[in-house]
C-alpha atoms as a PDB file:
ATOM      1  CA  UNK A   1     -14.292   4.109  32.840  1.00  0.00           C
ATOM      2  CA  UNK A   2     -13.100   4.989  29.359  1.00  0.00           C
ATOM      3  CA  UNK A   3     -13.671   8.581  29.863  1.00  0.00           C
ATOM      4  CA  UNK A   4     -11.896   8.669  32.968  1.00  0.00           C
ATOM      5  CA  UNK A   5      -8.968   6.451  31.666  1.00  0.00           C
ATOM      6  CA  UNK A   6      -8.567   9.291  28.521  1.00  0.00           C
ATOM      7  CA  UNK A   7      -8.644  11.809  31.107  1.00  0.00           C
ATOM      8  CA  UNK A   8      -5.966  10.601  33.463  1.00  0.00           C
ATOM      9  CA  UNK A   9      -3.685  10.022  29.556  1.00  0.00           C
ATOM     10  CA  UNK A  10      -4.855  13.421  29.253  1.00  0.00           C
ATOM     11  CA  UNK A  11      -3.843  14.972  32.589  1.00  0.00           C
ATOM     12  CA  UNK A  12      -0.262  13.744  32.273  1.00  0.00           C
ATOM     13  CA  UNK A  13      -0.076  16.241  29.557  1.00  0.00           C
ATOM     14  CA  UNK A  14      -0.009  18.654  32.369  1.00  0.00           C
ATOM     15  CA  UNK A  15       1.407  16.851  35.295  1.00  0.00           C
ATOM     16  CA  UNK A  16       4.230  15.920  33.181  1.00  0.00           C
ATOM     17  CA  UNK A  17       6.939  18.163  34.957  1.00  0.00           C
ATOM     18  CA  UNK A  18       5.164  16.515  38.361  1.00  0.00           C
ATOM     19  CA  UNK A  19       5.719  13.038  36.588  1.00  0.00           C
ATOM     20  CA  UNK A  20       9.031  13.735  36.368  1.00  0.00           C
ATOM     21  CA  UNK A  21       9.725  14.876  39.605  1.00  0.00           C
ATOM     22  CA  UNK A  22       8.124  11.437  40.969  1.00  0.00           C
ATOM     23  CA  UNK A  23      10.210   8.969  39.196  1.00  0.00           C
ATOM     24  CA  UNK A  24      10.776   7.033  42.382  1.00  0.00           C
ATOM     25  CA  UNK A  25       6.750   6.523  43.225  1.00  0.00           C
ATOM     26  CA  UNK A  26       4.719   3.358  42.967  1.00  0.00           C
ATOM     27  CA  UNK A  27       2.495   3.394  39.996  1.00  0.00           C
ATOM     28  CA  UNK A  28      -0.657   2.668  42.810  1.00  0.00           C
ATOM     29  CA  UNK A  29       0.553   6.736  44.426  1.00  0.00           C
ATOM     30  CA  UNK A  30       0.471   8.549  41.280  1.00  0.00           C
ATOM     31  CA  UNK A  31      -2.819   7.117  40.580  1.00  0.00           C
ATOM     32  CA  UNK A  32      -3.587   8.045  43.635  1.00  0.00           C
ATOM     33  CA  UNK A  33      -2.250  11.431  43.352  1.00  0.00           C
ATOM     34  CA  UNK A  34      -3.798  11.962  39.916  1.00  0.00           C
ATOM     35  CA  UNK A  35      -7.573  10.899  41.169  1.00  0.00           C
ATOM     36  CA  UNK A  36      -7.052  13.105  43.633  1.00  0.00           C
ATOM     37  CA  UNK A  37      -6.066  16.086  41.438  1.00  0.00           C
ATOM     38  CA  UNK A  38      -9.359  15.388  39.493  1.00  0.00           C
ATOM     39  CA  UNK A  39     -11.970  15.398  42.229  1.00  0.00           C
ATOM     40  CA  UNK A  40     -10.423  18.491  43.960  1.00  0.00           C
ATOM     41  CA  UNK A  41     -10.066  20.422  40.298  1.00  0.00           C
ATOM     42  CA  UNK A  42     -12.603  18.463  37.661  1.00  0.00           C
ATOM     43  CA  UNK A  43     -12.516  21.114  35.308  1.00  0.00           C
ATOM     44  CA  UNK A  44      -8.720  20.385  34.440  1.00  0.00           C
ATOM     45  CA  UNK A  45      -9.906  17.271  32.887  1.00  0.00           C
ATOM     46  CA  UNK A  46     -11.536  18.736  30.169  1.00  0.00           C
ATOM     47  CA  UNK A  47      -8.568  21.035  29.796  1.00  0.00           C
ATOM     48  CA  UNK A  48      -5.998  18.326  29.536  1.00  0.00           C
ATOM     49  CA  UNK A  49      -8.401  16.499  26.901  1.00  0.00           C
ATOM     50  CA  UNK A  50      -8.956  19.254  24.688  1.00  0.00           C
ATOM     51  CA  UNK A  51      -4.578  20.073  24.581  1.00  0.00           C
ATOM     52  CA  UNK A  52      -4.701  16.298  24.070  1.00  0.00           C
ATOM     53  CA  UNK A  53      -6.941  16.411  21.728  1.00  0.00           C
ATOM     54  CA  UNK A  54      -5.522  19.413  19.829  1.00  0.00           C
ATOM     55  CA  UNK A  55      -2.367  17.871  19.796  1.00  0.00           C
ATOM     56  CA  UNK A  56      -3.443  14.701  18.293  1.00  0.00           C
ATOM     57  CA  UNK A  57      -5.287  16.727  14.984  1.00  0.00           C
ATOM     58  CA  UNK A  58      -1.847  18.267  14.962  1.00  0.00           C
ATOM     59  CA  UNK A  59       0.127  15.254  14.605  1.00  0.00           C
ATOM     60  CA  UNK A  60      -2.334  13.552  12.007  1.00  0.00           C
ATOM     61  CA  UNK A  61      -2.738  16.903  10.160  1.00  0.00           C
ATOM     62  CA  UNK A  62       1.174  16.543   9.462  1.00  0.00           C
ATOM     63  CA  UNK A  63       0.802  12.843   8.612  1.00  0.00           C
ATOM     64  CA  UNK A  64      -1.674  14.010   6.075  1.00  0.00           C
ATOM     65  CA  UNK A  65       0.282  16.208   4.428  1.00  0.00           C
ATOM     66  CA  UNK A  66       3.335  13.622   4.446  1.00  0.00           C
ATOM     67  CA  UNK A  67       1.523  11.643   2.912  1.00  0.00           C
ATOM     68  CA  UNK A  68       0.085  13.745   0.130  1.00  0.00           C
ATOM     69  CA  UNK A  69       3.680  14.943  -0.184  1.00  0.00           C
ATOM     70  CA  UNK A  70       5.335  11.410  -0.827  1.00  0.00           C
ATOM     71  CA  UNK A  71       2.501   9.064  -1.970  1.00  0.00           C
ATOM     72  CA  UNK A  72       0.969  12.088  -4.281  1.00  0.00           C
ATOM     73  CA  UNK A  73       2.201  10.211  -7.716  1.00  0.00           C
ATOM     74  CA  UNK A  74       0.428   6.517  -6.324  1.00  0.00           C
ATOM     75  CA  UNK A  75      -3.106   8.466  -4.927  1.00  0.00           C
ATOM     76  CA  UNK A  76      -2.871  10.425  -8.430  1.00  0.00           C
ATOM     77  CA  UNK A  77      -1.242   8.503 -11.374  1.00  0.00           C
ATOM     78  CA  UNK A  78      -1.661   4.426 -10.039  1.00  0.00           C
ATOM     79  CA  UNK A  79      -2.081   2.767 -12.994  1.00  0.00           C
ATOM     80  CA  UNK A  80      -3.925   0.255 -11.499  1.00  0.00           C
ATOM     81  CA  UNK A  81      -6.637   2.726 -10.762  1.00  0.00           C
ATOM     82  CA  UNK A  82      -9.676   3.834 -12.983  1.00  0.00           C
ATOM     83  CA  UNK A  83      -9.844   7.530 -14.889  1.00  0.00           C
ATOM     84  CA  UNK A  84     -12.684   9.263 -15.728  1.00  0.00           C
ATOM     85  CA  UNK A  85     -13.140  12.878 -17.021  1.00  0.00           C
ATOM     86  CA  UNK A  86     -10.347  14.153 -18.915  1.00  0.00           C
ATOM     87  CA  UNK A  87      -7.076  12.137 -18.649  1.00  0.00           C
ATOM     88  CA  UNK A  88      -4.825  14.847 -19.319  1.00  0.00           C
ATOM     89  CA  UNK A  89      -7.016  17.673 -16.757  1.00  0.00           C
ATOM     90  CA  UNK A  90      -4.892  19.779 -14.808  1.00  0.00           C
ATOM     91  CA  UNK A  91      -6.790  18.829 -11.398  1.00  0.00           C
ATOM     92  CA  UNK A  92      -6.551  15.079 -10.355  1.00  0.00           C
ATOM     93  CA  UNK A  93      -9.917  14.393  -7.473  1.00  0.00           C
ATOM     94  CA  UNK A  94      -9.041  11.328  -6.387  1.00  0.00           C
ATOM     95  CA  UNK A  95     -12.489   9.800  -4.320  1.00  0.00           C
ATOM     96  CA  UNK A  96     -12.515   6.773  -1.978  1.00  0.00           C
ATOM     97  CA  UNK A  97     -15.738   4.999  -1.939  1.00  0.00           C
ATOM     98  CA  UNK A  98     -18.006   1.781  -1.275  1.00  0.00           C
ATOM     99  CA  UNK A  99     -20.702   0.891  -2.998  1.00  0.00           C
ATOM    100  CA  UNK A 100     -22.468   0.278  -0.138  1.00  0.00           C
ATOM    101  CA  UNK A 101     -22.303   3.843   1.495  1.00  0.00           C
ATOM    102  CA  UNK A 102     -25.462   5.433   0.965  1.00  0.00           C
ATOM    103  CA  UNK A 103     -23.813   8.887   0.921  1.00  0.00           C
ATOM    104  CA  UNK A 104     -21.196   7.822  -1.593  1.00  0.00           C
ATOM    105  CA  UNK A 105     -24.536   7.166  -3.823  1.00  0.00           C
ATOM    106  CA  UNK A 106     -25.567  10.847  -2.601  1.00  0.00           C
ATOM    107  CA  UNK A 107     -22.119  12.265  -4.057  1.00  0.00           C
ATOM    108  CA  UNK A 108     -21.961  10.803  -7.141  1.00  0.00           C
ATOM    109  CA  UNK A 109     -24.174  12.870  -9.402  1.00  0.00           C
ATOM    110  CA  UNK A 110     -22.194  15.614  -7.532  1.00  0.00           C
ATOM    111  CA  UNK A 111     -18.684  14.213  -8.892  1.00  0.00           C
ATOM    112  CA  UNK A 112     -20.749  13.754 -12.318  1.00  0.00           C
ATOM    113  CA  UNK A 113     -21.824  17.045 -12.385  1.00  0.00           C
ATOM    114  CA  UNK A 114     -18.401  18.592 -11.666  1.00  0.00           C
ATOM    115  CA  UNK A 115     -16.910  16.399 -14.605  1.00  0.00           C
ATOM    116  CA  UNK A 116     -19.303  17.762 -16.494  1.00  0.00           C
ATOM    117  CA  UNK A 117     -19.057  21.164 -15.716  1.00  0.00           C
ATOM    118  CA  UNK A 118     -15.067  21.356 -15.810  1.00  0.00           C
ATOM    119  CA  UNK A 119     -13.280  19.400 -18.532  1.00  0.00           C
ATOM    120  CA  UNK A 120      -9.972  20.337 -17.649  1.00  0.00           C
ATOM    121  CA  UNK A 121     -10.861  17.833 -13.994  1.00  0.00           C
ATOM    122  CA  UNK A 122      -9.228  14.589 -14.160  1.00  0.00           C
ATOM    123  CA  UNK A 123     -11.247  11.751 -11.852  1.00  0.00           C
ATOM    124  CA  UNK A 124      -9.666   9.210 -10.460  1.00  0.00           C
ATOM    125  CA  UNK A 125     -11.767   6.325  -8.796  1.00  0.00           C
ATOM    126  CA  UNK A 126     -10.412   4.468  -5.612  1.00  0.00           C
ATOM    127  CA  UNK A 127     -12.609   1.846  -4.020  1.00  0.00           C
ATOM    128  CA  UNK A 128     -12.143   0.828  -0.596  1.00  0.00           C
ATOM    129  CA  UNK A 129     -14.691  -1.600   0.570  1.00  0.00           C
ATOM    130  CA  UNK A 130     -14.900  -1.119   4.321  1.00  0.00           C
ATOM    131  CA  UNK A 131     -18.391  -1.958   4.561  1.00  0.00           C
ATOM    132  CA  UNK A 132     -19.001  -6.094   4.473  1.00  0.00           C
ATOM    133  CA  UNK A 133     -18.285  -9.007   2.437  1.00  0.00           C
ATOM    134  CA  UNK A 134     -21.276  -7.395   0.091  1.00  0.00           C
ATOM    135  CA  UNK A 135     -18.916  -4.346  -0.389  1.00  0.00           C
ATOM    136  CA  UNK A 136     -15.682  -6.451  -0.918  1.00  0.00           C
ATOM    137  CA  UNK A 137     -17.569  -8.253  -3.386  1.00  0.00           C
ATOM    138  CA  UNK A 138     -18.810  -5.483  -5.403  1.00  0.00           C
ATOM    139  CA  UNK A 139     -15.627  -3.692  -6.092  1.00  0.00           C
ATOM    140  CA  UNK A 140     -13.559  -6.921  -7.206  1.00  0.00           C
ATOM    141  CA  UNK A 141     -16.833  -7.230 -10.012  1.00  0.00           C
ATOM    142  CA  UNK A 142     -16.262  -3.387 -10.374  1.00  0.00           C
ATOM    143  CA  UNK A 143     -12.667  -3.731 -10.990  1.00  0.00           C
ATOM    144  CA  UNK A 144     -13.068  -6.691 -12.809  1.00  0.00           C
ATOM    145  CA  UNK A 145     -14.708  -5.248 -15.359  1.00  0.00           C
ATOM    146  CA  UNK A 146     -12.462  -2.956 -16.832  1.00  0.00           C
ATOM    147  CA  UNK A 147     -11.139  -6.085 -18.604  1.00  0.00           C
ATOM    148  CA  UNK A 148     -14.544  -6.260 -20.104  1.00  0.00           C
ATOM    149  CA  UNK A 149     -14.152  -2.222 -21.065  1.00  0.00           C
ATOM    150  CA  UNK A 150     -17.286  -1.569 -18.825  1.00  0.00           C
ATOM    151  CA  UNK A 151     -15.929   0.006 -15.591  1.00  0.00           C
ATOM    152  CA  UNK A 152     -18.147   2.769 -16.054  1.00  0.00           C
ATOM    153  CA  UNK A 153     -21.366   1.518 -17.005  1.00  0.00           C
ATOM    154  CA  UNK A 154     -21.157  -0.999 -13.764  1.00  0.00           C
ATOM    155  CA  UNK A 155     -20.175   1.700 -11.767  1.00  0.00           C
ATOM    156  CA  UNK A 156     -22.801   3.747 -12.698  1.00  0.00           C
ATOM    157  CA  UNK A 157     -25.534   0.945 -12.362  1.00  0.00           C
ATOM    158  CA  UNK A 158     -23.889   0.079  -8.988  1.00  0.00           C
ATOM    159  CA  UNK A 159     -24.460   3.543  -7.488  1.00  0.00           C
ATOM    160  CA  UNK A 160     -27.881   3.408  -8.824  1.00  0.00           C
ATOM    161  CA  UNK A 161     -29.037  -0.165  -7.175  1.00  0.00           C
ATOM    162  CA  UNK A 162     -31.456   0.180  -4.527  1.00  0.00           C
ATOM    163  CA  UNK A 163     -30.421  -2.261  -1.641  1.00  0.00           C
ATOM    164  CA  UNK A 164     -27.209  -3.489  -0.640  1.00  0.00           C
ATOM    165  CA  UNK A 165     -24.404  -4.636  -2.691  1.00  0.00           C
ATOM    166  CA  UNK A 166     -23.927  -7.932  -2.543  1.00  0.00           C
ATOM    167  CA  UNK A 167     -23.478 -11.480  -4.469  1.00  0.00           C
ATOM    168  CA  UNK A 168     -27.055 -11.536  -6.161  1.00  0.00           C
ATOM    169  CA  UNK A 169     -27.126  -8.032  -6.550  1.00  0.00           C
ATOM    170  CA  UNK A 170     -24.112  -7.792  -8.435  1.00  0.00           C
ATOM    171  CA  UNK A 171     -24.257 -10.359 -10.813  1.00  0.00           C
ATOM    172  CA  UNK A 172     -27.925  -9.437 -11.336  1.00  0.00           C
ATOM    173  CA  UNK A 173     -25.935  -6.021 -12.367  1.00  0.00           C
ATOM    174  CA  UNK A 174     -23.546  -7.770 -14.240  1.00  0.00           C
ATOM    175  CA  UNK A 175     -25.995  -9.772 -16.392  1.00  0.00           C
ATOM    176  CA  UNK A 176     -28.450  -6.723 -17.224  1.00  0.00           C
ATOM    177  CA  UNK A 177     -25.403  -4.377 -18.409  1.00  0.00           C
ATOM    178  CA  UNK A 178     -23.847  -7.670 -20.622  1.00  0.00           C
ATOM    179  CA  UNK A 179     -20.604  -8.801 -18.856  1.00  0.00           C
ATOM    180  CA  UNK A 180     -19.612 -12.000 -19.389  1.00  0.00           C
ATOM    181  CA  UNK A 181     -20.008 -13.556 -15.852  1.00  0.00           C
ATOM    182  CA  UNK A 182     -17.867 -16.365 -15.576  1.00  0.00           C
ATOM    183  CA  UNK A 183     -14.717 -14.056 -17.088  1.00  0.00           C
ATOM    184  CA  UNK A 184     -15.673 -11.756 -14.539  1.00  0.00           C
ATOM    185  CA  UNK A 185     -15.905 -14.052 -11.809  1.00  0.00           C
ATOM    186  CA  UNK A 186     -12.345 -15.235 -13.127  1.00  0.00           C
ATOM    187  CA  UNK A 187     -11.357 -11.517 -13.156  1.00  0.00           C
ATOM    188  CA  UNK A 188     -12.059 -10.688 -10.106  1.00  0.00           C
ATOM    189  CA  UNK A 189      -9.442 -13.010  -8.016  1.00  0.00           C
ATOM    190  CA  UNK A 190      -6.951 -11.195 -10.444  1.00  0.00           C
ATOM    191  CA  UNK A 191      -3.405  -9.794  -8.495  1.00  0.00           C
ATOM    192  CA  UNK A 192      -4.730  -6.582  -9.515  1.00  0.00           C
ATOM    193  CA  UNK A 193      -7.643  -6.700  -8.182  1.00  0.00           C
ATOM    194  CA  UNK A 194      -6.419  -7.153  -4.723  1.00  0.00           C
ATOM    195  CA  UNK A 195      -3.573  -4.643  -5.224  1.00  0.00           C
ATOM    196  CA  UNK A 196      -6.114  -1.801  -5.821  1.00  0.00           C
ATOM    197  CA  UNK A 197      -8.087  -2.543  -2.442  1.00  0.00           C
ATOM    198  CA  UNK A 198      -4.856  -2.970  -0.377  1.00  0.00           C
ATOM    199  CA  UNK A 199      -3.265   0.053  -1.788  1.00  0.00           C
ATOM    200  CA  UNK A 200      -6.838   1.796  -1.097  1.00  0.00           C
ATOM    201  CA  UNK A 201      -6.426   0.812   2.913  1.00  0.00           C
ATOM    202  CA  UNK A 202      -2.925   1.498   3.212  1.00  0.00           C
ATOM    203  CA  UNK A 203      -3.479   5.401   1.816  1.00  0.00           C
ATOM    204  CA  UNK A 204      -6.872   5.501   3.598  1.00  0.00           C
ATOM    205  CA  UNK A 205      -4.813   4.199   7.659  1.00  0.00           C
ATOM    206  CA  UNK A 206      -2.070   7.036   6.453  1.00  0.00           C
ATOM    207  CA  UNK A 207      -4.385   9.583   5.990  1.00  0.00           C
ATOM    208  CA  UNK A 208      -6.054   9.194   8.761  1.00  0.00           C
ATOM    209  CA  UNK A 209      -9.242   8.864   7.491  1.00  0.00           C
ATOM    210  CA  UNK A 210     -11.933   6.667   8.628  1.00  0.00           C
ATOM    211  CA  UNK A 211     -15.110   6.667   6.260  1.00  0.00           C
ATOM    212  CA  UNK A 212     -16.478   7.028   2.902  1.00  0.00           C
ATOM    213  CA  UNK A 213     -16.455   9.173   0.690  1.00  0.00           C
ATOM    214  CA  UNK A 214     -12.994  11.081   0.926  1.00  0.00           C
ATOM    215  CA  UNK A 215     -11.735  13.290  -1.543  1.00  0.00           C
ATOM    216  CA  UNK A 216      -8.091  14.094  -2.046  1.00  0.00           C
ATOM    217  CA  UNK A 217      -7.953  17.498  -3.880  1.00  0.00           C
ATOM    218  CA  UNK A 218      -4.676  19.068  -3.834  1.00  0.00           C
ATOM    219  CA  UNK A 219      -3.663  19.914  -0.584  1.00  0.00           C
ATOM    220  CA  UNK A 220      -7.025  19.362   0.994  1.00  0.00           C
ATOM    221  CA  UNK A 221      -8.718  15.670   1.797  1.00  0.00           C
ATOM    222  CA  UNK A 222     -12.323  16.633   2.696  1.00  0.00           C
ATOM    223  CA  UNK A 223     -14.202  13.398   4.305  1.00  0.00           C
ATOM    224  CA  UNK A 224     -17.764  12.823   3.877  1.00  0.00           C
ATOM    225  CA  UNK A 225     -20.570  14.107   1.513  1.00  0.00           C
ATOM    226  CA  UNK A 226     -19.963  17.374  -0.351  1.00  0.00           C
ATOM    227  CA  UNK A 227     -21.885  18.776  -3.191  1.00  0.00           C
ATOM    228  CA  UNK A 228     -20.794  19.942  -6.971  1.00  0.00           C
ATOM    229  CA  UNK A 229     -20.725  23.660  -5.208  1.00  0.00           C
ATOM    230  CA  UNK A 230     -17.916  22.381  -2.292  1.00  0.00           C
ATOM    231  CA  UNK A 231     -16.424  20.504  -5.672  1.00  0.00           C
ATOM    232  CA  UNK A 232     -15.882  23.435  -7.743  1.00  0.00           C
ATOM    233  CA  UNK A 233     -14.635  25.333  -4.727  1.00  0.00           C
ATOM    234  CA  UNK A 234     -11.848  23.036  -3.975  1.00  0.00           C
ATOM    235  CA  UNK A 235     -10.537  22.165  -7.435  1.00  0.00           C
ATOM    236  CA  UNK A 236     -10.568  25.829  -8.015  1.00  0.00           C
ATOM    237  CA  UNK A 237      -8.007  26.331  -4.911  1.00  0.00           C
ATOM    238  CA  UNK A 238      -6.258  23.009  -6.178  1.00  0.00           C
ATOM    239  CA  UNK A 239      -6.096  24.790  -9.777  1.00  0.00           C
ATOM    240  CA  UNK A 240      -4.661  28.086  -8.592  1.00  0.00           C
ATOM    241  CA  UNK A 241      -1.992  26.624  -5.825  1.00  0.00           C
ATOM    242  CA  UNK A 242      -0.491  25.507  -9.447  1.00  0.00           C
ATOM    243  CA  UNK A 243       0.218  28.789 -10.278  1.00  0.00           C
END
């Protein structure tokens, strides 16, 4: 029923001059009339879906680029938003992740390895904690601990837990790399804190994009795993668009 509900939206991309035309109809005849149009000509329906479909990755492709157009100083430069590699690099790779996304583990000795291998790339770390309470849980301790001056090292252990992220996991974290756990605890319901993850879902619900990781690297926003090779490649066309 869903399939055939998209197809009938779908269809009225091409009956759209008929649509017109048939102003005056009942909404029960051009049903009718489009059902109809199906069973005598099925393979329109896959037509109409794919100019439906192509016209859909159109629009959000332009919402992308809106977006990296007039939010490009808040994905790069938020203050409220952890740095890594070089702070002054002349490439910004801004990642969305969740600590709870097994290939978000997968990518990050790819992200190290690029920092590592290019010090003029400037990392910036944006956690968006779409996957449970366990996820929403560890990046306010992950946030929180910048106050402590140990982002980093909890990040780090974080991508390397086996499990899920959750309560006990984290603290357990917390305690073996030395926070202080009731100032985290305290940090952690901080204003900033919660600014970071809304700001995180508002760019993510522009952009269009639906999963973690994401990069934003220049012009491109590449969802999904990609290794220190794909890495290199795209801060390389980021770096030379500059010129």
């Amino acid at each position: 029923m869903k399939f055939i509900k998209l197809a009938i939206l779908a269809l009225s991309v091409l009956t759209a001059p008929v649509a017109a035309v048939a102003q005056e109809m009942t909404d029960a005849r051009v049903k009718e009339l489009v059902y109809q149009a199906i069973r005598e000509n099925p393979e329109i329906v896959m037509e109409a879906v794919a100019i439906l479909q192509a016209r859909q990755a159109r629009q959000q492709a332009a919402d992308t680029a809106n977006v990296l157009s007039s939010q490009r100083q808040l994905l790069e430069r938020d203050p409220n938003a952890p740095v890594l590699g070089n702070p002054d690099g002349d490439v910004t790779v801004v990642e969305f992740f969740d600590y709870n996304c097994p290939y978000c583990k997968r990518a990050a000795p790819e992200v190290e390895a690029l920092v590592a291998a290019d010090p003029n790339v400037r990392l910036v770390y944006r956690e968006w904690p779409i996957l449970g309470e366990g996820s929403v849980y560890a990046t306010r301790a992950s946030l929180a601990a910048r106050n402590q001056g140990k982002y980093k090292e909890f990040h780090d252990a974080m991508m390397a837990l086996k499990g899920r992220a959750n309560e006990q996991s984290v603290l357990r974290v917390a305690r073996q790399i030395g926070l202080d756990i009731d100032k985290l605890k305290a940090d952690m319901q901080s204003d900033a804190v919660a600014e970071h993850i809304t700001t995180s879902m508002r760019l993510t619900e522009a952009m269009g994009v639906t999963g973690t990781p994401a990069f934003v690297i220049g012009d491109a926003v590449v969802p999904g795993y990609v290794d220190v090779g794909q890495l290199k490649e795209l801060v390389g066309k980021a770096r030379a668009a500059k010129k």
